[in-house]
Protein backbone atom coordinates (compact mmCIF):
# COMPACT_ATOMS: atom_id res chain seq x y z
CA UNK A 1 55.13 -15.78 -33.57
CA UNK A 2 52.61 -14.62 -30.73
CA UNK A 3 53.71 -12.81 -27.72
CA UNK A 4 52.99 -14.42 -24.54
CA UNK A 5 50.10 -11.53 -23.62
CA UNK A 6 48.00 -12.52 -26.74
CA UNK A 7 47.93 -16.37 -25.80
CA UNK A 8 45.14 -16.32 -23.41
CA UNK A 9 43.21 -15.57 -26.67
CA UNK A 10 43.65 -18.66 -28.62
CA UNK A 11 41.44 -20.50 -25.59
CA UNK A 12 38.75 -18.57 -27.64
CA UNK A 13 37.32 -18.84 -30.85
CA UNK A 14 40.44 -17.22 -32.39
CA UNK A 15 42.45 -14.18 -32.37
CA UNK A 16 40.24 -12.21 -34.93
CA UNK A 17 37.43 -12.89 -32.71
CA UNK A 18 39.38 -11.51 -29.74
CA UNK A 19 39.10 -8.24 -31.36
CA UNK A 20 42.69 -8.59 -33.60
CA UNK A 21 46.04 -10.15 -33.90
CA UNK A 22 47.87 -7.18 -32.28
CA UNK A 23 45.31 -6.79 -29.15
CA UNK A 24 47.15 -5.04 -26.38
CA UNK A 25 47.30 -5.94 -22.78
CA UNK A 26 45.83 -2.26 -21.38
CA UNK A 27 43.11 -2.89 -23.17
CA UNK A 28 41.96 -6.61 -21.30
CA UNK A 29 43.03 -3.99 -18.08
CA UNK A 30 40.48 -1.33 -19.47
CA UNK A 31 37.65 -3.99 -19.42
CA UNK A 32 38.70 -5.23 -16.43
CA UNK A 33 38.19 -2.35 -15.06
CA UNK A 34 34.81 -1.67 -16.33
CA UNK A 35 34.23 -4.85 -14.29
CA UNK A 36 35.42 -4.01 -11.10
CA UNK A 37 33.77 -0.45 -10.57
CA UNK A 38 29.96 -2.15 -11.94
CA UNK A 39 30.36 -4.44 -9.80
CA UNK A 40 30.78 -2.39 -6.75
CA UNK A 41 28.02 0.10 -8.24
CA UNK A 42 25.81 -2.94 -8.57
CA UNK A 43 26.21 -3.81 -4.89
CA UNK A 44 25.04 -0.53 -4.12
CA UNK A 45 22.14 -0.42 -6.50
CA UNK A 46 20.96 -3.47 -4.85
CA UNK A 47 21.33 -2.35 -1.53
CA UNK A 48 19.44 0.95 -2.31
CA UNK A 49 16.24 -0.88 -3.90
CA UNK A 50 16.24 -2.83 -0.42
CA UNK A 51 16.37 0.06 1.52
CA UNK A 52 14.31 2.87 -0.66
CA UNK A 53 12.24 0.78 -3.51
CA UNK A 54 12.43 -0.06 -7.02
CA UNK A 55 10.76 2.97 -8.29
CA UNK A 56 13.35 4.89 -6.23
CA UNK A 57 16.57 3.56 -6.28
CA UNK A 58 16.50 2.63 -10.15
CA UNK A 59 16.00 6.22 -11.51
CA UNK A 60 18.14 8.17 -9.12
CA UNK A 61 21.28 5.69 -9.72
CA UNK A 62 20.71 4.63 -13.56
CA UNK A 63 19.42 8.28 -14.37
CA UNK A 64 22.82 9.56 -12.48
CA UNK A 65 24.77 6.61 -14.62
CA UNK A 66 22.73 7.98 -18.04
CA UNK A 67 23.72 11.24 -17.41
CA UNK A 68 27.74 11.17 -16.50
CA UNK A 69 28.46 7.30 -18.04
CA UNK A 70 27.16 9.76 -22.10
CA UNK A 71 29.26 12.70 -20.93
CA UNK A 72 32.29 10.17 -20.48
CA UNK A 73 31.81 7.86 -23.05
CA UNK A 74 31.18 10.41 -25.78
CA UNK A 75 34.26 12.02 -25.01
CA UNK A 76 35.74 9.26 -25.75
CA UNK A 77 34.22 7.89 -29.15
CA UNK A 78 32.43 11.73 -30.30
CA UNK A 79 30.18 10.10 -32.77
CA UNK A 80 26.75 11.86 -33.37
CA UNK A 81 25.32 15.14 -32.58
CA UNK A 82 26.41 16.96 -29.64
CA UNK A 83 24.06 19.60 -30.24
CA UNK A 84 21.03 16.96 -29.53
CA UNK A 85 23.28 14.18 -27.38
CA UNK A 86 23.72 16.88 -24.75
CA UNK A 87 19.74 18.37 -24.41
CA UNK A 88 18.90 14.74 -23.96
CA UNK A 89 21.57 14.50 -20.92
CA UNK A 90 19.99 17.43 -18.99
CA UNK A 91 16.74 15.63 -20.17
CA UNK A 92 17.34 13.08 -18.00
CA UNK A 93 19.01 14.74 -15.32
CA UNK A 94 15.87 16.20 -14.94
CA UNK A 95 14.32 13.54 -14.37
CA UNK A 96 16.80 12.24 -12.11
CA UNK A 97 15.82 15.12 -9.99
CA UNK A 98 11.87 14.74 -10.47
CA UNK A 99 12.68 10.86 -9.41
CA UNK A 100 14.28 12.66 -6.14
CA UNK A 101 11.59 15.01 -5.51
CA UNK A 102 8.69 12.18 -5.47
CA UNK A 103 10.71 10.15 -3.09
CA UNK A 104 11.17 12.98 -0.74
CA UNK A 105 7.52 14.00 -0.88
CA UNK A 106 6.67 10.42 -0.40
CA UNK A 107 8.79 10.32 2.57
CA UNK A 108 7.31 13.17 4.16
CA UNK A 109 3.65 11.49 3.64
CA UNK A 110 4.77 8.30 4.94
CA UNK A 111 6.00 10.53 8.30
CA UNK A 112 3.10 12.31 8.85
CA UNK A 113 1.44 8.75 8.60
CA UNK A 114 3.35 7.69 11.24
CA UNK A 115 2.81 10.59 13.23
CA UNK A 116 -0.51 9.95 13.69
CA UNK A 117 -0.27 6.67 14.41
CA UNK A 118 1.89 7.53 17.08
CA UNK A 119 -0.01 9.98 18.29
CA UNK A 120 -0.05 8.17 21.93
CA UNK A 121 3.82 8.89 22.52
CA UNK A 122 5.65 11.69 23.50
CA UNK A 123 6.63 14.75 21.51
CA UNK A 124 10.21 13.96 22.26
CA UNK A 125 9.60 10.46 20.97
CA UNK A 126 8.26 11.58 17.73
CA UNK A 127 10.51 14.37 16.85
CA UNK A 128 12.97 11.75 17.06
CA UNK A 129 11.32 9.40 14.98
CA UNK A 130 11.54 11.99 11.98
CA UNK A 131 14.84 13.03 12.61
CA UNK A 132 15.75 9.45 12.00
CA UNK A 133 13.61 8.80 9.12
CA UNK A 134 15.00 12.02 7.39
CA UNK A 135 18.79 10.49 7.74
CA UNK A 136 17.54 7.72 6.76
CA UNK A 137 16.28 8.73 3.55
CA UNK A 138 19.35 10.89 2.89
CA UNK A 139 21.30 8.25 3.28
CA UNK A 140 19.40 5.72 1.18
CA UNK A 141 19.82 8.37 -2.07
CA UNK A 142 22.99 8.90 -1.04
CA UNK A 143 23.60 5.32 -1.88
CA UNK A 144 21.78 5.24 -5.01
CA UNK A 145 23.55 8.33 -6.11
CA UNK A 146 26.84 7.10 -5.61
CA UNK A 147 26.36 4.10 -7.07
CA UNK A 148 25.11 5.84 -10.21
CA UNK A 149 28.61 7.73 -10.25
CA UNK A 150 30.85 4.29 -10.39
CA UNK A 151 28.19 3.19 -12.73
CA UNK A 152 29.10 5.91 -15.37
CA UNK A 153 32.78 4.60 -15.82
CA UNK A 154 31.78 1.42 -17.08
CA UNK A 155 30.99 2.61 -20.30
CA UNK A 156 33.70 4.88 -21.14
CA UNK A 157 36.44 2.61 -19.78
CA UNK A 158 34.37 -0.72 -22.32
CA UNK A 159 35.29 1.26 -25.04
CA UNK A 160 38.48 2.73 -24.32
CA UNK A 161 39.12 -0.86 -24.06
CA UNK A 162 37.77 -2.07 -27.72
CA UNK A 163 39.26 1.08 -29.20
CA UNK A 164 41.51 1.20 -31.75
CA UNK A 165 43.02 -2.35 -33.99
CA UNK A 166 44.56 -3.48 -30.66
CA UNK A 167 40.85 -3.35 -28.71
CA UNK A 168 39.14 -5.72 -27.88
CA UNK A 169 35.83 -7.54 -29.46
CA UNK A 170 32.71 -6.53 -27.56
CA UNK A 171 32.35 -10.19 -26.86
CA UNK A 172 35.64 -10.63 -25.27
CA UNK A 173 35.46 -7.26 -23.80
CA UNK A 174 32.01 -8.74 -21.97
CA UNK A 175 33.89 -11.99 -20.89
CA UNK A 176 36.74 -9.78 -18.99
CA UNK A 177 33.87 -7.18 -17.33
CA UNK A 178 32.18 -10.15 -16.37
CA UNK A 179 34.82 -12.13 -14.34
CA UNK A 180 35.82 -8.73 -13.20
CA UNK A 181 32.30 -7.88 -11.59
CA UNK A 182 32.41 -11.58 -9.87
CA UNK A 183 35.04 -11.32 -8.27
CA UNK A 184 34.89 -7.74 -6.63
CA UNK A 185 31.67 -8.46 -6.26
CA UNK A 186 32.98 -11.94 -3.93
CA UNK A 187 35.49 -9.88 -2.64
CA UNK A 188 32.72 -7.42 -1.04
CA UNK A 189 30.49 -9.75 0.48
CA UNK A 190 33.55 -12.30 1.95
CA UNK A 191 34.04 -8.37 3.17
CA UNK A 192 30.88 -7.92 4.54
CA UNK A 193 30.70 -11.44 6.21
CA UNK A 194 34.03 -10.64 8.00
CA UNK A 195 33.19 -7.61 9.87
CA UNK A 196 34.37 -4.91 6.82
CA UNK A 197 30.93 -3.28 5.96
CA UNK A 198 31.61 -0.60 3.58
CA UNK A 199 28.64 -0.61 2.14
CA UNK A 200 25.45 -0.09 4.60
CA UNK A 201 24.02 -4.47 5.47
CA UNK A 202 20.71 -4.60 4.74
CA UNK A 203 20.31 -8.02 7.11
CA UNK A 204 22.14 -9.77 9.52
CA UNK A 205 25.19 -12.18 8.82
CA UNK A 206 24.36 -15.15 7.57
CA UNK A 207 26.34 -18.60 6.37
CA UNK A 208 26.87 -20.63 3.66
CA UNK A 209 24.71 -23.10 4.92
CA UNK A 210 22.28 -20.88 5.64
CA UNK A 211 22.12 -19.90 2.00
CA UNK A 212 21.82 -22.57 0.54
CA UNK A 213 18.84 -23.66 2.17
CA UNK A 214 16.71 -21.58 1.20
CA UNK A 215 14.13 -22.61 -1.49
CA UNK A 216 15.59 -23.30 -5.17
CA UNK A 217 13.08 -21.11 -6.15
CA UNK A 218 14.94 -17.83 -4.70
CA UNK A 219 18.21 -19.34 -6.32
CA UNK A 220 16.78 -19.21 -9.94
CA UNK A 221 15.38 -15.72 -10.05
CA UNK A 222 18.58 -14.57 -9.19
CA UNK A 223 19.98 -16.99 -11.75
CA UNK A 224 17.54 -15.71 -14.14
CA UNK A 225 17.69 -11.55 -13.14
CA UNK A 226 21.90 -12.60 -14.03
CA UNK A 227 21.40 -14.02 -17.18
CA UNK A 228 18.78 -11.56 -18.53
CA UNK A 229 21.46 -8.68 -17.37
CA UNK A 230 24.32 -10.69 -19.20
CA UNK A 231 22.54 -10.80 -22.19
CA UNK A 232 21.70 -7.40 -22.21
CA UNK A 233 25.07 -5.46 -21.20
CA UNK A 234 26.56 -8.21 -24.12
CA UNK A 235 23.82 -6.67 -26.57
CA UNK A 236 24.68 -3.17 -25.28
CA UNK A 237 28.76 -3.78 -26.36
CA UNK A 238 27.91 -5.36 -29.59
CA UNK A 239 25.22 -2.70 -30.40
CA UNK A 240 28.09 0.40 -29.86
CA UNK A 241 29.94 -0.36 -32.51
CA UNK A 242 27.80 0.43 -35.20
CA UNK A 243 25.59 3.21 -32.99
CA UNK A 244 28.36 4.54 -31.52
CA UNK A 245 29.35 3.48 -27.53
CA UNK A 246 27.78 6.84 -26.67
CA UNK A 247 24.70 6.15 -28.06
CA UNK A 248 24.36 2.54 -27.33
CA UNK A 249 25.13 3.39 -23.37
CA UNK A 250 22.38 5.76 -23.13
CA UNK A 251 19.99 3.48 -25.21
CA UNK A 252 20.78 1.25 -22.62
CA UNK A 253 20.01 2.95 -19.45
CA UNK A 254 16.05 3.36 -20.47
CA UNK A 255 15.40 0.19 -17.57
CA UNK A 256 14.62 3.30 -15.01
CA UNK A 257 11.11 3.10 -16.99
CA UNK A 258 10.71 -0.56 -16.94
CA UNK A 259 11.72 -0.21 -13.01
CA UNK A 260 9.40 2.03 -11.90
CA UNK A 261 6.56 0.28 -13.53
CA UNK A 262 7.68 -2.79 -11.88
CA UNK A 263 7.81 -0.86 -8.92
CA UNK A 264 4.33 0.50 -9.29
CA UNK A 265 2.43 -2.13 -10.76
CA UNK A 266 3.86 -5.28 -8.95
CA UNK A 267 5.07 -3.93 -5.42
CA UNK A 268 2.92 -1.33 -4.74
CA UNK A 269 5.55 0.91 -3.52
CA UNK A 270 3.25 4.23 -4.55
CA UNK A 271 0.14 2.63 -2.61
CA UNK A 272 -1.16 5.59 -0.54
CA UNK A 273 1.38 7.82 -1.94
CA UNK A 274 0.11 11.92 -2.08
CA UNK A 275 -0.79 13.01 -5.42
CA UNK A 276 2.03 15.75 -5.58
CA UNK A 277 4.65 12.76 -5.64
CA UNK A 278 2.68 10.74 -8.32
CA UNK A 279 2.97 13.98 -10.11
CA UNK A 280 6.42 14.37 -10.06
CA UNK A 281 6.92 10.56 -11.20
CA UNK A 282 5.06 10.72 -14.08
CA UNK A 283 7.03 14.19 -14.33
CA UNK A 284 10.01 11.60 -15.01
CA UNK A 285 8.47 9.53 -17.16
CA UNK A 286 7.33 12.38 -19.82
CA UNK A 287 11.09 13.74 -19.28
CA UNK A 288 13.41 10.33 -19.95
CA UNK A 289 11.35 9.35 -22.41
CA UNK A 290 12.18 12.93 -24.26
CA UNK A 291 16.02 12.54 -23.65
CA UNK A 292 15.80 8.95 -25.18
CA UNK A 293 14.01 10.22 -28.37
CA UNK A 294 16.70 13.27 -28.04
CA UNK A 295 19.53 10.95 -27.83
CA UNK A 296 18.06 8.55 -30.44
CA UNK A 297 18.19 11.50 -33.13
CA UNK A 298 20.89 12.51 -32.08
CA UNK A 299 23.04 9.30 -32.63
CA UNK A 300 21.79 8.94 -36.05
């Protein structure tokens, strides 16, 4: 006889492919969870690519997920070698902080830009106009950053949450994230449109209506970006149990390379940019691509 918690399972393909017949209701909380704090970290990633760029906001808040989301999720399943796992870490925070350092230099070239350009108005005027793009840029990393921090629970709460013979299957385990991350992520926005901006708007209110008109076009590359993400975080669950959720995680969080180039190649967010900052980004390519060979070994 089933207990009533483990009924919601036989809507699936079966209890075994649940994750077990004694699966345990903490661990459908654990993933939901998971869900709930990536969804709000989401929100913010998206919200700092609007505001800082691509090639920005990518790095600092993945690289800030890499590096806390291994931490926590190896001290929950310890499989591989520390003595390599943790080099590659500081690898990337590194890089994190080279990421950092090119956006601040960048911002100080694109001041100085518009310094001369403004070179008509009054010194009171411009000193003004730096002091707000400084905040501004503090508070678009700020952003990134913190949504790098809820980022890095995901991970370790996923598999606390297929631990064990009463965890979940990484499939199920995805399905429970993902309705999770829907609905906080509905909850925010129905937020938003009512007044209760916790996170920084990026545009004015808007309706329903209003959204659905625009072209069908708009509506399937954000279809599309959701799907391609689905099927990857499902990969990324199905891939930690025999690499290890540690390893798989970190694995996982190389798209701060695929990002950037994006952001270079395609948006031209670098156009004009002072060598010194070019510098330091390639500085953070040379250094995450070392912590993922680092954390590669070391998983083995």
């Amino acid at each position: 006889r089933t207990r009533p918690r483990q009924q919601v399972f036989f809507a699936g393909p079966g209890r075994f492919k649940a994750g077990g017949p004694e699966v345990e209701l903490i661990n459908i909380l654990y993933a939901s969870a998971a869900g709930g704090v990536f969804g709000v970290a989401n929100i913010l990633l998206t919200t700092g690519i609007t505001l800082a760029g691509l090639s920005i906001a990518f790095p600092l808040c993945i690289g800030t997920a890499l590096v806390l989301g291994t931490i926590l999720t190896y001290a929950v399943d310890p499989r591989g070698k520390p003595e390599l796992i943790f080099p590659g870490v500081v690898l990337a925070l590194l890089g994190v902080l080279a990421n950092a350092r090119s956006y601040g230099l960048l911002q100080k070239h694109r001041e100085r830009d518009q310094r001369a350009l403004d070179a008509r108005s009054s010194e009171a005027a411009l000193n003004g106009a730096g002091t707000a793009a400084k905040i501004d840029a503090c508070r678009n990393m700020t952003i990134c950053i913190v949504g790098g921090v809820l980022m890095s629970f995901w991970a370790p709460l996923s598999a606390q949450g297929m631990k064990g013979d009463g965890g979940l299957s990484p499939y199920f385990s995805f399905l429970f994230f993902a309705l999770a991350a829907l609905v906080v992520s509905l909850a925010i926005i129905a937020g938003q449109q009512c007044g209760c901006s916790l996170i920084p708007r990026v545009g004015g209110v808007t309706s329903a209506r209003e959204y659905f008109r625009l072209p069908i076009v708009l509506h399937g590359w954000g279809l599309l970006g959701g799907a391609v993400w689905a099927l990857g975080t499902a990969a990324n669950l199905v891939s930690g149990s025999p690499l290890g959720p540690a390893l798989s995680y970190a694995l996982g969080q190389t798209a701060p390379l695929v990002a950037v180039l994006w952001g270079l190649g395609w948006y031209g967010e670098f156009t004009g940019a002072p060598r010194s900052s070019v510098w330091c980004l390639v500085a953070m390519f040379v250094l995450f691509i070392g912590a993922i060979a680092l954390l590669c070994v070391g998983g083995t």
